[in-house]
C-alpha atoms as a PDB file:
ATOM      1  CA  UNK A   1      -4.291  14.014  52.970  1.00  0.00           C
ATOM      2  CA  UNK A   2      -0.420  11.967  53.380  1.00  0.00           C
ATOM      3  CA  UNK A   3       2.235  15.116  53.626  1.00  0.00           C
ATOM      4  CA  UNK A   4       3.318  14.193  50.235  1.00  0.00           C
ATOM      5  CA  UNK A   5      -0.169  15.375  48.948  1.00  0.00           C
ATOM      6  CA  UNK A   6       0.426  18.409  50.668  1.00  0.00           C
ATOM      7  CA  UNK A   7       3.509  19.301  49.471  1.00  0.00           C
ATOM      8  CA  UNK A   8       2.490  18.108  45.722  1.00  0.00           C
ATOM      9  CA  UNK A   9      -0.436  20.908  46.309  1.00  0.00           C
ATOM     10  CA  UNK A  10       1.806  23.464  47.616  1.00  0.00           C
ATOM     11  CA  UNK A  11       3.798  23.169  44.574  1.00  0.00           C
ATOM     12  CA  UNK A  12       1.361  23.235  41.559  1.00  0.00           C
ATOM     13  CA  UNK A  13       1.491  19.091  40.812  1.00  0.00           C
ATOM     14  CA  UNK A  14      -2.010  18.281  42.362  1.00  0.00           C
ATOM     15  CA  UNK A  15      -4.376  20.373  42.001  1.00  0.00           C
ATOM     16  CA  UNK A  16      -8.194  20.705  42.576  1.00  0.00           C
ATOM     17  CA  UNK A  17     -10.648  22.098  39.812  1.00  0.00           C
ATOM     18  CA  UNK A  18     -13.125  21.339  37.475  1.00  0.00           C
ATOM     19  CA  UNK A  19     -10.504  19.189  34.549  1.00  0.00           C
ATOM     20  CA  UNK A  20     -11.229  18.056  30.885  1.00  0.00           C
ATOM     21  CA  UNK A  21      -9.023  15.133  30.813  1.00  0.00           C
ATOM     22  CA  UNK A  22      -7.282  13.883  27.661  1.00  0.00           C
ATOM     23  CA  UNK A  23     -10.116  11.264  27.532  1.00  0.00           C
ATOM     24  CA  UNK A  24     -12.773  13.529  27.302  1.00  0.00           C
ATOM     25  CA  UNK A  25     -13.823  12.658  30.797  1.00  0.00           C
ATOM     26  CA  UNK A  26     -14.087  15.176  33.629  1.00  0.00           C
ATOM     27  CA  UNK A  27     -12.611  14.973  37.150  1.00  0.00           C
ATOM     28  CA  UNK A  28     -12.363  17.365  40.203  1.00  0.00           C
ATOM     29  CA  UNK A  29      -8.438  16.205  40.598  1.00  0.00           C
ATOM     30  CA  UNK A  30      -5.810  16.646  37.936  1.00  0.00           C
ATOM     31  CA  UNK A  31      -1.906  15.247  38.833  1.00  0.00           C
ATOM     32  CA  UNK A  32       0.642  17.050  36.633  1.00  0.00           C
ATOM     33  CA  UNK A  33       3.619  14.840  36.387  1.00  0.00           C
ATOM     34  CA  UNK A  34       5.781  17.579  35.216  1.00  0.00           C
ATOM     35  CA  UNK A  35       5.423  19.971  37.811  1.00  0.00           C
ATOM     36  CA  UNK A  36       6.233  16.598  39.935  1.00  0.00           C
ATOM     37  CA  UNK A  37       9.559  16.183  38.087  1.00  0.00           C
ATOM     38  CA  UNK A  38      10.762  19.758  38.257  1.00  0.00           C
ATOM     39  CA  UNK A  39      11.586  19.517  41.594  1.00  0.00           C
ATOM     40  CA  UNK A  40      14.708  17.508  42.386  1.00  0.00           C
ATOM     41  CA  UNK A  41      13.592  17.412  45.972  1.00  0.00           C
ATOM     42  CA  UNK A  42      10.015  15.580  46.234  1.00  0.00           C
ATOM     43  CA  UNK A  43      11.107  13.799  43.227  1.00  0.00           C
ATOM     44  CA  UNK A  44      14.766  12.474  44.687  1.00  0.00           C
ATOM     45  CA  UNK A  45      12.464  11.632  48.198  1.00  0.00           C
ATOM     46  CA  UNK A  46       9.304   9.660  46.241  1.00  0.00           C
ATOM     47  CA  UNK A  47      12.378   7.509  44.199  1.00  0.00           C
ATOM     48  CA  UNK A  48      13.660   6.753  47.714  1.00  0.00           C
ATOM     49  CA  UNK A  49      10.235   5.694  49.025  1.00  0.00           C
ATOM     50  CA  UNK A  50       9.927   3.497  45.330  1.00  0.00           C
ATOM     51  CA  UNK A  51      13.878   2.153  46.581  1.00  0.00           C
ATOM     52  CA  UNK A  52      13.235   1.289  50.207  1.00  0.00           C
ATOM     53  CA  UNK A  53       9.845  -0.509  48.964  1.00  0.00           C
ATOM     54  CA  UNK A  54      11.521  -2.971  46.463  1.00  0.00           C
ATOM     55  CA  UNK A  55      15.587  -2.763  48.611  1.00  0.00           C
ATOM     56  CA  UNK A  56      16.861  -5.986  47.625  1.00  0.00           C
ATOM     57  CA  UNK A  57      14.212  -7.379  44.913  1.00  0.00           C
ATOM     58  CA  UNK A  58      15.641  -6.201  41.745  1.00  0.00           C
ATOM     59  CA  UNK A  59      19.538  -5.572  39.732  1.00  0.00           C
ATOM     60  CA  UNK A  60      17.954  -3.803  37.148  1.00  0.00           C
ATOM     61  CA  UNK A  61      15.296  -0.495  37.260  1.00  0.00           C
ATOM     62  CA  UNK A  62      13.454   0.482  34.237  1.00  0.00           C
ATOM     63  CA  UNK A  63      11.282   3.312  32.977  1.00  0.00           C
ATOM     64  CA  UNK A  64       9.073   4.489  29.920  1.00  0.00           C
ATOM     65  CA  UNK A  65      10.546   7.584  27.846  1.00  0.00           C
ATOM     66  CA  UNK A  66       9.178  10.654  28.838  1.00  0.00           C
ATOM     67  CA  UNK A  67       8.926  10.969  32.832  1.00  0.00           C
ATOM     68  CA  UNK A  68      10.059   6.943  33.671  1.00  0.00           C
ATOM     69  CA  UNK A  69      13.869   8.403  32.080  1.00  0.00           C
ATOM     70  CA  UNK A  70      14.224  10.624  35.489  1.00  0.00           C
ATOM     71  CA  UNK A  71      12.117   7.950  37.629  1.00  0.00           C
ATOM     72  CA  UNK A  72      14.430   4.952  36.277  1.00  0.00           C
ATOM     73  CA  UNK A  73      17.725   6.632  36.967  1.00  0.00           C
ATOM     74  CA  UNK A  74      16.678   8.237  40.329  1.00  0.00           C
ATOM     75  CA  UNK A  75      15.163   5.282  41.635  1.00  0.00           C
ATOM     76  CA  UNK A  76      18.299   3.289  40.799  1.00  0.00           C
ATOM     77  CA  UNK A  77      20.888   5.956  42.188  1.00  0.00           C
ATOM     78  CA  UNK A  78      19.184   4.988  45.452  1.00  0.00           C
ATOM     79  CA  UNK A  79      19.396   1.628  44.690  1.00  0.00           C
ATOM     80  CA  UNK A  80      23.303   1.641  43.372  1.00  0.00           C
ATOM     81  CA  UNK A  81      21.528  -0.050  40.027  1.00  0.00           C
ATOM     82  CA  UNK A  82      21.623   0.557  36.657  1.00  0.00           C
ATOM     83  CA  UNK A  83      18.585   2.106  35.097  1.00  0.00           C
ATOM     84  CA  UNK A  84      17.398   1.149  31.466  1.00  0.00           C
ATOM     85  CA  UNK A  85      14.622   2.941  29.331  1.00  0.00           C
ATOM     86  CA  UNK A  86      11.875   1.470  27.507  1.00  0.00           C
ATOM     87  CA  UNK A  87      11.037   3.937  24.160  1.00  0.00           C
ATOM     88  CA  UNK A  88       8.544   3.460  21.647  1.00  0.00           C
ATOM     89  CA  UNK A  89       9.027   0.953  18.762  1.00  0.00           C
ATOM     90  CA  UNK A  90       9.814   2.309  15.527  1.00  0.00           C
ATOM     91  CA  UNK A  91       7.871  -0.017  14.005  1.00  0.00           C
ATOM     92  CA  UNK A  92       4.649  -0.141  15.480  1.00  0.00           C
ATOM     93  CA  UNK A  93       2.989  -0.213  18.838  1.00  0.00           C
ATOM     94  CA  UNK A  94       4.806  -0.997  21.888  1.00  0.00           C
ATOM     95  CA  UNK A  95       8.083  -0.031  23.781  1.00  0.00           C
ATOM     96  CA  UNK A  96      11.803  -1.846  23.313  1.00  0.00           C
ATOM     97  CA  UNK A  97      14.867  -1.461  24.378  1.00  0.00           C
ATOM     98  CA  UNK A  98      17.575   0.546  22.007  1.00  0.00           C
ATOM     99  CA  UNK A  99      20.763   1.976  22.677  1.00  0.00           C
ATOM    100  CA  UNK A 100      23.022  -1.302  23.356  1.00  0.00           C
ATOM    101  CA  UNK A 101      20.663  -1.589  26.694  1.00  0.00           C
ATOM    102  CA  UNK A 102      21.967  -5.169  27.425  1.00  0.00           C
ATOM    103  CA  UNK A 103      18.517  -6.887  29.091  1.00  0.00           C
ATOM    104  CA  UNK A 104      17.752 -10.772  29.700  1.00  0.00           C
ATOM    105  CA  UNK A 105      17.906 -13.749  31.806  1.00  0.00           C
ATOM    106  CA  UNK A 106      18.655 -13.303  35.019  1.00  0.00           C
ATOM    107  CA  UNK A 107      17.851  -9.557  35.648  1.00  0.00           C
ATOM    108  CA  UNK A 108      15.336  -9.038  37.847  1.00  0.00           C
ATOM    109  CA  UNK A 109      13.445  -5.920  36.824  1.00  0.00           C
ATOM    110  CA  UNK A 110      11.849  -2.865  38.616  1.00  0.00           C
ATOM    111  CA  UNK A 111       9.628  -0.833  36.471  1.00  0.00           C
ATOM    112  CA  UNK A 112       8.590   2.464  37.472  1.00  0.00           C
ATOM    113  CA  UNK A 113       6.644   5.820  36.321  1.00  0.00           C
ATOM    114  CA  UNK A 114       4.981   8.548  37.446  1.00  0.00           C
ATOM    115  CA  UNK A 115       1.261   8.650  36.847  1.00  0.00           C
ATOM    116  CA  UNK A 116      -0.635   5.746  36.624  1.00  0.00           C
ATOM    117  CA  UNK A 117      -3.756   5.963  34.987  1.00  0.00           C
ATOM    118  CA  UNK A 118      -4.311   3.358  32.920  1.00  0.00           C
ATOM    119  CA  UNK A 119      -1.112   1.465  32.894  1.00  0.00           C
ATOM    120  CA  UNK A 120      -0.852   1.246  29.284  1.00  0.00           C
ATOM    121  CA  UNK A 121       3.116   2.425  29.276  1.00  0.00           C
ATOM    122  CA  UNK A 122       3.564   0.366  32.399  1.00  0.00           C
ATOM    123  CA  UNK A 123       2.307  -2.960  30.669  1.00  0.00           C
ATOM    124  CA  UNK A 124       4.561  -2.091  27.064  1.00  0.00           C
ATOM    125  CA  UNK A 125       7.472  -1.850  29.493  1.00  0.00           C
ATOM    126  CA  UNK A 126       6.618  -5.157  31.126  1.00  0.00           C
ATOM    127  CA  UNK A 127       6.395  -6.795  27.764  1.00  0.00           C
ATOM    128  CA  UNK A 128       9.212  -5.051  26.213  1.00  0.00           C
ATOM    129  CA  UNK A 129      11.224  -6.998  29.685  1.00  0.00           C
ATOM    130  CA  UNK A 130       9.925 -10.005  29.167  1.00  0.00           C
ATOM    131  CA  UNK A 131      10.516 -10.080  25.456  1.00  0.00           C
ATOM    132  CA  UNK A 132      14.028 -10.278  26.347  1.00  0.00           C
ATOM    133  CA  UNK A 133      13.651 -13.115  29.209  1.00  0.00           C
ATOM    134  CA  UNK A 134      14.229 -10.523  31.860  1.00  0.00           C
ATOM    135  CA  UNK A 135      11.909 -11.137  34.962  1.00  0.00           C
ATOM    136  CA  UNK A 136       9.448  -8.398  36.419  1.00  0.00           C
ATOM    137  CA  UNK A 137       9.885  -8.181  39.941  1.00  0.00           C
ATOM    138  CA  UNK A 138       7.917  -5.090  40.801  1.00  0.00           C
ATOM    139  CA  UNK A 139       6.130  -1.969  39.532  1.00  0.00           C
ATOM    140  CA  UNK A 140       6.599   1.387  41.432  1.00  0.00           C
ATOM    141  CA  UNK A 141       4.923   4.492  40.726  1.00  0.00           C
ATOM    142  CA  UNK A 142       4.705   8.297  42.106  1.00  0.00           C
ATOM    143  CA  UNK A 143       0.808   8.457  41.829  1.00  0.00           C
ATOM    144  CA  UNK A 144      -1.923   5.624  41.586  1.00  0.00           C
ATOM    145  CA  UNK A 145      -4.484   7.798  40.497  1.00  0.00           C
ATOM    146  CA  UNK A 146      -6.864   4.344  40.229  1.00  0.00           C
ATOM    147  CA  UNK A 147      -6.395   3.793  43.987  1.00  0.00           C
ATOM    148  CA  UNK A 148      -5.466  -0.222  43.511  1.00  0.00           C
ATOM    149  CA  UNK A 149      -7.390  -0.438  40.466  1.00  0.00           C
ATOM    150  CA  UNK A 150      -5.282  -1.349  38.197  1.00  0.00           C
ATOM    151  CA  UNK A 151      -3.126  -5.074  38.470  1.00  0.00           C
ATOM    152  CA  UNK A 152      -0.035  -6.056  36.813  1.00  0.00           C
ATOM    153  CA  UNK A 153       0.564  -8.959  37.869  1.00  0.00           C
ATOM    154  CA  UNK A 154       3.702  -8.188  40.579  1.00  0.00           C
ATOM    155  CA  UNK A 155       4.597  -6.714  43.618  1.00  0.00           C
ATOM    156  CA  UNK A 156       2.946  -2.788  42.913  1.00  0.00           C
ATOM    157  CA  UNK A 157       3.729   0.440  45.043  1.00  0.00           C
ATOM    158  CA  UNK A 158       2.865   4.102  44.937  1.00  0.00           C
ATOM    159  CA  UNK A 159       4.236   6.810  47.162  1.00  0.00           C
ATOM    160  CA  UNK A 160       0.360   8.401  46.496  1.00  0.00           C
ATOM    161  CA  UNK A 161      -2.742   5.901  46.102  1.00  0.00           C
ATOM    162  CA  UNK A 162      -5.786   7.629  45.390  1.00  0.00           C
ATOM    163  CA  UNK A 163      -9.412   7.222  43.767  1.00  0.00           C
ATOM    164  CA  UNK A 164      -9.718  10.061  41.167  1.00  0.00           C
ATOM    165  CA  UNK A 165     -13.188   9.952  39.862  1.00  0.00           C
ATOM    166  CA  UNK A 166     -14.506  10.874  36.685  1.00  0.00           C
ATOM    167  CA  UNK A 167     -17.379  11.227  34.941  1.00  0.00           C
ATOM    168  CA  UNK A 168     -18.452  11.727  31.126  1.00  0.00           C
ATOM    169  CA  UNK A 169     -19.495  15.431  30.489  1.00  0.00           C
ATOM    170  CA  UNK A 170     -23.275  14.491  30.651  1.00  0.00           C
ATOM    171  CA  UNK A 171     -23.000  12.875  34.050  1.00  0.00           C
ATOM    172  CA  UNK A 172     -20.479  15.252  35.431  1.00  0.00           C
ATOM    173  CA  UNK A 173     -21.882  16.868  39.229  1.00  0.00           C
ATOM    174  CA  UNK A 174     -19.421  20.038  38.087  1.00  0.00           C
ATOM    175  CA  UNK A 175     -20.804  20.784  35.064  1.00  0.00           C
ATOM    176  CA  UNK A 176     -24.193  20.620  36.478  1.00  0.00           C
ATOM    177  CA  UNK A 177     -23.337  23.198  38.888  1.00  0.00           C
ATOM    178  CA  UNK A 178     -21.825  25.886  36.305  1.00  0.00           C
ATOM    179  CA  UNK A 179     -18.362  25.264  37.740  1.00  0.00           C
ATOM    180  CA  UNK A 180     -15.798  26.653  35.288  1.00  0.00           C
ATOM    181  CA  UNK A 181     -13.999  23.797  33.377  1.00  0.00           C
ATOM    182  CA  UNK A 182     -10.207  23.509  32.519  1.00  0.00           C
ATOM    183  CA  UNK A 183      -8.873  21.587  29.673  1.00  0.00           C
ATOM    184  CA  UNK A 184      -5.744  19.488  31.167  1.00  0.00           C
END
């Protein structure tokens, strides 16, 4: 376990259990990117990681609305870069870019969040940047809960890589052994 895990333990974020995810499935891990974001500290020191990976790649770092708002700016404050957010279109699936964001050719893009899972609000950002003619350059994240699963494409970082497994309820090794479950 990488100190960060540690720490992330010590402070409520990871923890270890029998979990319902919001998929239905069940997993003995459960991240919980809120309790990762209340603390100025980890968070300000996982950005930094996120900066020193990509120093010099992009002039632009971007973030999905909820938890990518507070990745995006803190990632760029170590970067002395502007941060953008991606929030969801008003008219239908995907994310865009509102609030006089000014985003196109020649900005070179960092995207970054805090949990990946799937990398569904990851990719919506990456379109919603290339919609514009803006170039991706790199994806950082806090936690890669696939452990290198999942491929966007470009350069890809996480201050935490690891393999949560889950099962559906029927195959799940917890459930089988009466192990109390919590709904995440």
């Amino acid at each position: 376990m990488s100190n960060l895990e540690a720490v992330l333990q010590e402070r409520g974020a990871m923890l270890r259990g029998h979990f319902q995810f919001a998929s239905g499935r069940h997993g003995d891990t459960y991240i919980e990117k809120f309790r990762i974001l209340q603390w100025p500290d980890i968070t300000g020191q996982m950005c930094a990681l996120i900066a020193d990976h990509f120093r010099g790649v992009p002039n632009l770092v971007a973030g999905p609305t909820t938890g990518g708002i507070i990745l995006a700016y803190e990632t760029a404050r170590h970067l002395g870069l502007a941060s953008f957010i991606a929030e969801r279109r008003e008219d239908g699936p995907g994310r865009e870019f509102r609030r006089g964001f000014e985003i196109g050719p020649g900005h070179r893009v960092l995207i970054v969040d805090d949990v990946l899972t799937t990398g569904g609000s990851v990719r919506e950002v990456i379109d919603a940047v290339r919609a514009r003619g803006a170039e991706v350059v790199g994806v950082g994240m806090l936690v890669d809960r696939t452990g290198g699963k999942v491929d966007f494409g470009v350069p890809f970082f996480a201050c935490i890589p690891i393999d949560v497994v889950s099962w559906t309820p029927e195959e799940c090794p917890l459930c089988k052994k009466g192990v109390e479950l919590k709904v995440t």
